[in-house]
Protein backbone atom coordinates (compact mmCIF):
# COMPACT_ATOMS: atom_id res chain seq x y z
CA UNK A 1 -3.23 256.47 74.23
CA UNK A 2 -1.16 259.08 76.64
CA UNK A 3 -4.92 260.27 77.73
CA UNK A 4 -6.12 256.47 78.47
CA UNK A 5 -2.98 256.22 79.97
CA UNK A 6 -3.81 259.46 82.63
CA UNK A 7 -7.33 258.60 82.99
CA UNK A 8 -6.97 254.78 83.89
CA UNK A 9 -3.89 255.28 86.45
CA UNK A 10 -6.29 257.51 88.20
CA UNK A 11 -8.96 254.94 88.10
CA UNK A 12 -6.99 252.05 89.12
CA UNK A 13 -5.02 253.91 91.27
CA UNK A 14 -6.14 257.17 92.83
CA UNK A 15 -10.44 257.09 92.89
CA UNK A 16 -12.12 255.72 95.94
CA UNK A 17 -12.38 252.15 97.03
CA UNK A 18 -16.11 252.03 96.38
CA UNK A 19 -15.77 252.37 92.38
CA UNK A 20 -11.89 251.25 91.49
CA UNK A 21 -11.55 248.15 89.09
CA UNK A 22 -12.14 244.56 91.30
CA UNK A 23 -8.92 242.52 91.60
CA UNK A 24 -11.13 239.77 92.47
CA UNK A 25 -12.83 240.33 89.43
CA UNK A 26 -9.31 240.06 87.29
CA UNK A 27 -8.49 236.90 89.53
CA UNK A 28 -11.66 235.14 88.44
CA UNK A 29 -11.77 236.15 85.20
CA UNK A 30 -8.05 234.81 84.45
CA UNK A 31 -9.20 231.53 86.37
CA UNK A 32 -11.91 231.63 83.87
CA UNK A 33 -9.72 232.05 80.75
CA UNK A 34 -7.69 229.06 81.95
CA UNK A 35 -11.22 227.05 81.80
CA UNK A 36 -12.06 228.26 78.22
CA UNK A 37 -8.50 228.28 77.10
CA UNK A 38 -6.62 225.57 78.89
CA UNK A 39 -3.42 226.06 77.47
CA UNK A 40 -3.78 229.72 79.06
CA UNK A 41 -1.77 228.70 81.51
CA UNK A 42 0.46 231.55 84.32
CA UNK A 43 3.56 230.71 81.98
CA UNK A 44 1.77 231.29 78.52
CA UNK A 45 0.62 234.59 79.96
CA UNK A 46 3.63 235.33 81.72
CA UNK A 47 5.30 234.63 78.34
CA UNK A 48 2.52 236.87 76.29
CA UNK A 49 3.87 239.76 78.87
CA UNK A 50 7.37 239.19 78.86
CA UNK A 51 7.06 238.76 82.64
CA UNK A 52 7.70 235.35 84.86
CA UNK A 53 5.06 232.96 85.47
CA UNK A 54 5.42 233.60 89.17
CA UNK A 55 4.28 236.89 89.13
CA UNK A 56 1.10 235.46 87.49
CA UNK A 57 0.64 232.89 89.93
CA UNK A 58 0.95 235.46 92.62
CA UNK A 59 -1.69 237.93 90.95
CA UNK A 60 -3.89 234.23 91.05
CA UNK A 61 -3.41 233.75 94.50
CA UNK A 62 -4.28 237.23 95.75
CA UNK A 63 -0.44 237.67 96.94
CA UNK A 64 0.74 240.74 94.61
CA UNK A 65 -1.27 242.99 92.62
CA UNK A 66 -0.47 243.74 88.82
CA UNK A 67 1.64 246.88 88.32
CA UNK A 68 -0.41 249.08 85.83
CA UNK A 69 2.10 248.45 83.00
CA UNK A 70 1.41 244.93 83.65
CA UNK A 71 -2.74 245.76 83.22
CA UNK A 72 -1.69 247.36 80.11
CA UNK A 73 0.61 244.76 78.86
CA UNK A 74 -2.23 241.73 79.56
CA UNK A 75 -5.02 243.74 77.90
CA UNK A 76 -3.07 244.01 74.66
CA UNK A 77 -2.32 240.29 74.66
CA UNK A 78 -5.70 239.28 74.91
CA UNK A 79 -6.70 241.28 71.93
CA UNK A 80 -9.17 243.89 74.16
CA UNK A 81 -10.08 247.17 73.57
CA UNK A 82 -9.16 248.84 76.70
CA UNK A 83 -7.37 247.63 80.51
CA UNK A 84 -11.19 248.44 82.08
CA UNK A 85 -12.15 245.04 79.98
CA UNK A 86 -10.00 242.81 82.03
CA UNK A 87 -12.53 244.17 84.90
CA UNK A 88 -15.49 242.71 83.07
CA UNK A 89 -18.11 240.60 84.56
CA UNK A 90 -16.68 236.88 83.91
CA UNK A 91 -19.16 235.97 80.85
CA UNK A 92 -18.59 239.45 79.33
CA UNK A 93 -14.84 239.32 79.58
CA UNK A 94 -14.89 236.01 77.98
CA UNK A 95 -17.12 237.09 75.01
CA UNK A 96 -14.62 239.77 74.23
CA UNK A 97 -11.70 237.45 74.25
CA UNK A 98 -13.18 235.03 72.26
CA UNK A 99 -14.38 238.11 69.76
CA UNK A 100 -10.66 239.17 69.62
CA UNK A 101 -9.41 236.04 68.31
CA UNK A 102 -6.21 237.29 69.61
CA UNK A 103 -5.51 233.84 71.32
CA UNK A 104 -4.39 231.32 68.70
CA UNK A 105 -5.12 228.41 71.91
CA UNK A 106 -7.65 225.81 71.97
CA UNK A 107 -10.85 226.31 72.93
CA UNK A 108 -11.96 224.10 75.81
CA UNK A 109 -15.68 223.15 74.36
CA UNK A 110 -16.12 221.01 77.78
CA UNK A 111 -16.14 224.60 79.76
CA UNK A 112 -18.94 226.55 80.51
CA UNK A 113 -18.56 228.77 78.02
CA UNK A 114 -18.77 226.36 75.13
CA UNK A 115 -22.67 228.15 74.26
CA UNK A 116 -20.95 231.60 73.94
CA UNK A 117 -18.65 230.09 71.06
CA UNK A 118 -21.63 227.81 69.09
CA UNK A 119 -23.33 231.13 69.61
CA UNK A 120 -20.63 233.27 67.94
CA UNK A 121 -20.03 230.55 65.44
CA UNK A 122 -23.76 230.63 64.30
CA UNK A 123 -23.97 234.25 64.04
CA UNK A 124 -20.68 234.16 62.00
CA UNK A 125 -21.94 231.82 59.95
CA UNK A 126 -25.06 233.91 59.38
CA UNK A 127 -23.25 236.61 58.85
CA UNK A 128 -21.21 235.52 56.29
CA UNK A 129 -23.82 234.02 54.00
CA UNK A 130 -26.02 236.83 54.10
CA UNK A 131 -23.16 239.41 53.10
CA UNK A 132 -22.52 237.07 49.81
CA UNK A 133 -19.15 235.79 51.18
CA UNK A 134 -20.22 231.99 51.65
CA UNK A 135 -23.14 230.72 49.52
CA UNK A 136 -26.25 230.09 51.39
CA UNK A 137 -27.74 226.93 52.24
CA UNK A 138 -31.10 225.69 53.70
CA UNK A 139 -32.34 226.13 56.60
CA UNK A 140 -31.88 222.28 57.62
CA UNK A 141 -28.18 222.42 56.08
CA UNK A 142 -27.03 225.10 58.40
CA UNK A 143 -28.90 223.14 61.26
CA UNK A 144 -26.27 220.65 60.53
CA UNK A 145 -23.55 222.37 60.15
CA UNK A 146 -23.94 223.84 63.14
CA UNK A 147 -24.77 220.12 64.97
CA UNK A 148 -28.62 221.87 66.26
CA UNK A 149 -31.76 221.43 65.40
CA UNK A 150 -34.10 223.88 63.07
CA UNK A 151 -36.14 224.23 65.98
CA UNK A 152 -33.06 225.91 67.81
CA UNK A 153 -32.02 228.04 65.11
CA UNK A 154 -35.47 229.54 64.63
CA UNK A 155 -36.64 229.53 68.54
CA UNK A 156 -32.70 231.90 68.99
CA UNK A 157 -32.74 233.38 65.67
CA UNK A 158 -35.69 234.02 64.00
CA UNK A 159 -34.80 236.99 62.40
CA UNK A 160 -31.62 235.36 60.85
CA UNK A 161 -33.68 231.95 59.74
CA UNK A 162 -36.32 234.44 57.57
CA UNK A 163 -33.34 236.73 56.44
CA UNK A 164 -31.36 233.56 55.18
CA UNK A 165 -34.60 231.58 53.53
CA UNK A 166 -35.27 234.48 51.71
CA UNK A 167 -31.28 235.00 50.06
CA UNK A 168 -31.07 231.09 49.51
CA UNK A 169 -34.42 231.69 47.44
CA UNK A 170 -32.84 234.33 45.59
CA UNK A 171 -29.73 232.38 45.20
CA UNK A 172 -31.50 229.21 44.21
CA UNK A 173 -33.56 231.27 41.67
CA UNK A 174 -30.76 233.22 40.26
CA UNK A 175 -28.26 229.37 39.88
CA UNK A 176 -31.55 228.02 38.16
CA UNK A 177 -32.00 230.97 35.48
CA UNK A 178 -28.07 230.98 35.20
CA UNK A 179 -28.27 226.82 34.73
CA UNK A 180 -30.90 227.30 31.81
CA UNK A 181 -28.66 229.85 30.14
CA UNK A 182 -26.28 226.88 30.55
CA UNK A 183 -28.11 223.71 29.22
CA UNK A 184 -28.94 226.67 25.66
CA UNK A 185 -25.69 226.11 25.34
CA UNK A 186 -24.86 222.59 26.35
CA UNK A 187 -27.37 221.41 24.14
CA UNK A 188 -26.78 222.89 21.20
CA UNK A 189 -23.08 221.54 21.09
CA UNK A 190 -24.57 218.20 22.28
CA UNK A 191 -27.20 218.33 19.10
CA UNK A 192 -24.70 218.53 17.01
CA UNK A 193 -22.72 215.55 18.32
CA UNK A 194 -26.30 213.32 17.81
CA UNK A 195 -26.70 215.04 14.67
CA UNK A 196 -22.99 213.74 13.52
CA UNK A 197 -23.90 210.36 14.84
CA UNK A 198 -27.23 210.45 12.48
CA UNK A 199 -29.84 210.07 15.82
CA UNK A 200 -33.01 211.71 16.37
CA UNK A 201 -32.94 215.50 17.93
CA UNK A 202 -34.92 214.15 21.22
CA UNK A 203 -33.95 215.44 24.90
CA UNK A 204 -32.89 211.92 25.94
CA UNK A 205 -30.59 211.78 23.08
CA UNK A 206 -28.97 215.32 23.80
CA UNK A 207 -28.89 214.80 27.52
CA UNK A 208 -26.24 211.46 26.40
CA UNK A 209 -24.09 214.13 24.94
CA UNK A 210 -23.88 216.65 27.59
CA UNK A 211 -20.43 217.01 28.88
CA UNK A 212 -21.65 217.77 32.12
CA UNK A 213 -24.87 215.83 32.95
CA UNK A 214 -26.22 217.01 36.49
CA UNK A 215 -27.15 220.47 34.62
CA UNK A 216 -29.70 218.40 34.09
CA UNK A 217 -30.45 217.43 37.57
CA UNK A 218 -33.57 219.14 39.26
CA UNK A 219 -35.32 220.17 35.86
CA UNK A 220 -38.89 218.42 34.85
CA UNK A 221 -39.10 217.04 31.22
CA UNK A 222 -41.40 219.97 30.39
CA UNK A 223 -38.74 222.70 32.00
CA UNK A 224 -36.00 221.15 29.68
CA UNK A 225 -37.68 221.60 26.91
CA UNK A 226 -37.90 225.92 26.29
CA UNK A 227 -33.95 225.49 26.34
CA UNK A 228 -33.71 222.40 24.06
CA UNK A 229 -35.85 223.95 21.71
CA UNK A 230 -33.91 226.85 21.70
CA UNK A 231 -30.73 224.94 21.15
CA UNK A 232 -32.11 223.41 17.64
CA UNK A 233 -33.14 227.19 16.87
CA UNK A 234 -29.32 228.31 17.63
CA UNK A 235 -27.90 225.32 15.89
CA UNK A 236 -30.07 225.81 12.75
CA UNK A 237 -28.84 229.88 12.85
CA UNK A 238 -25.51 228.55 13.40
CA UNK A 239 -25.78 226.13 10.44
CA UNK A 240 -27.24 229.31 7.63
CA UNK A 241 -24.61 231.64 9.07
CA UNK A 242 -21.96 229.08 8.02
CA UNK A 243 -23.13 228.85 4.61
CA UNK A 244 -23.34 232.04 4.35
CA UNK A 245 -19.99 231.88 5.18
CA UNK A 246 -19.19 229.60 2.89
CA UNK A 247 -21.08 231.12 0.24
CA UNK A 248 -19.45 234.69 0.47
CA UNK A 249 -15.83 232.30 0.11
CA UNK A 250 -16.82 231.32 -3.27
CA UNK A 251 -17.99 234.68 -4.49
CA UNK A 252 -14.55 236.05 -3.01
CA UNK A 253 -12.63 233.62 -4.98
C-alpha cells in the first residue's frame, strides 16, 4: 500500500500534463454513478468519505480538485481495486463498480447502463449453474428468467448455451437414474400396502399407494416397469428373509 501510495502521488501529482489522471474524466464518471445509482447522491458520497457534501459538489462543478487522500478515500468506498480506476473510461468505471457490489444502492435499470447489469446478471447466472451451485435449467427456462429470448442468449452466448445444455443433460440423466432407484423403493413398500388390502400386484394399483406420486411423473408404462418388477423381487426376498427369521426364533426357543 505505502508503494501505491508513492507511485500514484507522483502520477496524480508530479508527471506531465499530457499523461496525469483526467479530472474531467472523475467528474463524468461520478455524474455517471449518480445515473446508475441514483441514490449516489454528493451527500451519500460525502458521507461514504467522512467529508461534506459541498466538497463533492465542488469536485462536480469543476471548482476544487480532490485532495489525494480524498482519491484514496472514494476508491475504497466504491469497492475498486486501485485510485487509477476512478480515471476509467465511463462504461469501464461503471462495470467495476457494479462488479464490486460495494454499493448496497439501487440500481437505476432506466439508465444507460441497465445492459451492463442484465449482462452481469446472465453471466452470474451461468456461472453459478455450471459450477453446481444452482441446479441447471433449460435453455428456454433461463431465457425467462432472465426476461430474453433464446435467440439472445445463444446469438451473446453461445459458448455458455452449449456448456449449460450439456450439464442440464447430465443433471436430468443423473435425477432420472437417481428417481428409478427411488420408485425400487417406493414400490415395494407400496406392494405391500395392496398386498395387505388383498388387490392385484399391477403398476396402477402400486402407483395408488405411492406416498409421493409425481416420482411417477415423466416415466412411460414400459420404463416403470424394470423398477416395479424389481420391487415384487425385493418384497418376495424381504418376505423369505423374515421367515427365516422367524424360523431361526423357534429353533432358538
Amino acid at each position: 500500500m505505502d508503494n501505491l501510495n508513492e507511485v500514484f502521488t507522483l502520477f496524480y501529482l508530479d508527471t506531465y500534463e499530457g499523461v496525469k489522471p483526467s479530472f474531467e474524466s472523475l467528474k463524468e464518471n461520478l455524474k455517471a454513478l449518480k445515473r446508475a445509482y441514483p441514490e449516489a447522491t454528493s451527500r451519500y458520497l460525502g458521507d461514504l468519505m467522512g467529508t461534506s457534501e459541498d466538497v463533492v459538489r465542488r469536485w462536480l462543478s469543476g471548482k476544487k480538485k480532490p485532495q489525494i487522500s480524498s482519491i484514496y478515500l472514494l476508491y475504497k468506498v466504491l469497492g475498486l481495486y486501485g485510485p487509477h480506476q476512478l480515471f476509467y473510461p465511463t462504461d469501464i468505471f461503471i462495470s467495476k463498480v457494479i462488479l464490486s457490489k460495494a454499493l448496497s444502492l439501487k440500481f437505476n435499470t432506466r439508465s444507460e447502463f441497465a445492459g451492463m447489469v442484465k449482462a452481469k446478471s446472465i453471466i452470474d447466472s451461468f456461472e453459478s449453474m455450471l459450477s453446481g451451485l444452482q441446479p441447471t435449467v433449460s435453455r428456454a427456462d433461463f431465457a425467462r428468467m432472465h426476461e430474453v429470448t433464446e435467440g439472445f442468449l445463444m446469438s451473446s452466448y453461445s459458448g455458455y448455451c452449449e456448456r449449460l445444455s450439456i450439464a442440464h443433460q447430465a443433471r436430468l440423466t443423473d435425477l432420472r437414474a437417481n428417481k428409478k432407484k427411488d420408485l425400487v423403493e417406493q414400490f415395494a413398500v407400496a406392494l405391500g400396502k395392496v398386498r395387505s388390502r388383498k388387490k392385484q400386484w399391477t403398476i396402477d394399483n402400486t402407483i395408488q399407494y405411492l406416498e409421493d406420486p409425481s416420482l411417477v411423473d415423466g416415466f412411460s408404462s414400459s420404463e416403470l416397469y424394470i423398477p416395479f418388477s424389481k420391487a415384487k423381487k425385493r418384497l418376495r426376498e424381504m418376505d423369505i428373509l423374515r421367515k427365516q427369521k422367524e424360523k431361526d426364533r423357534k429353533w432358538q426357543v
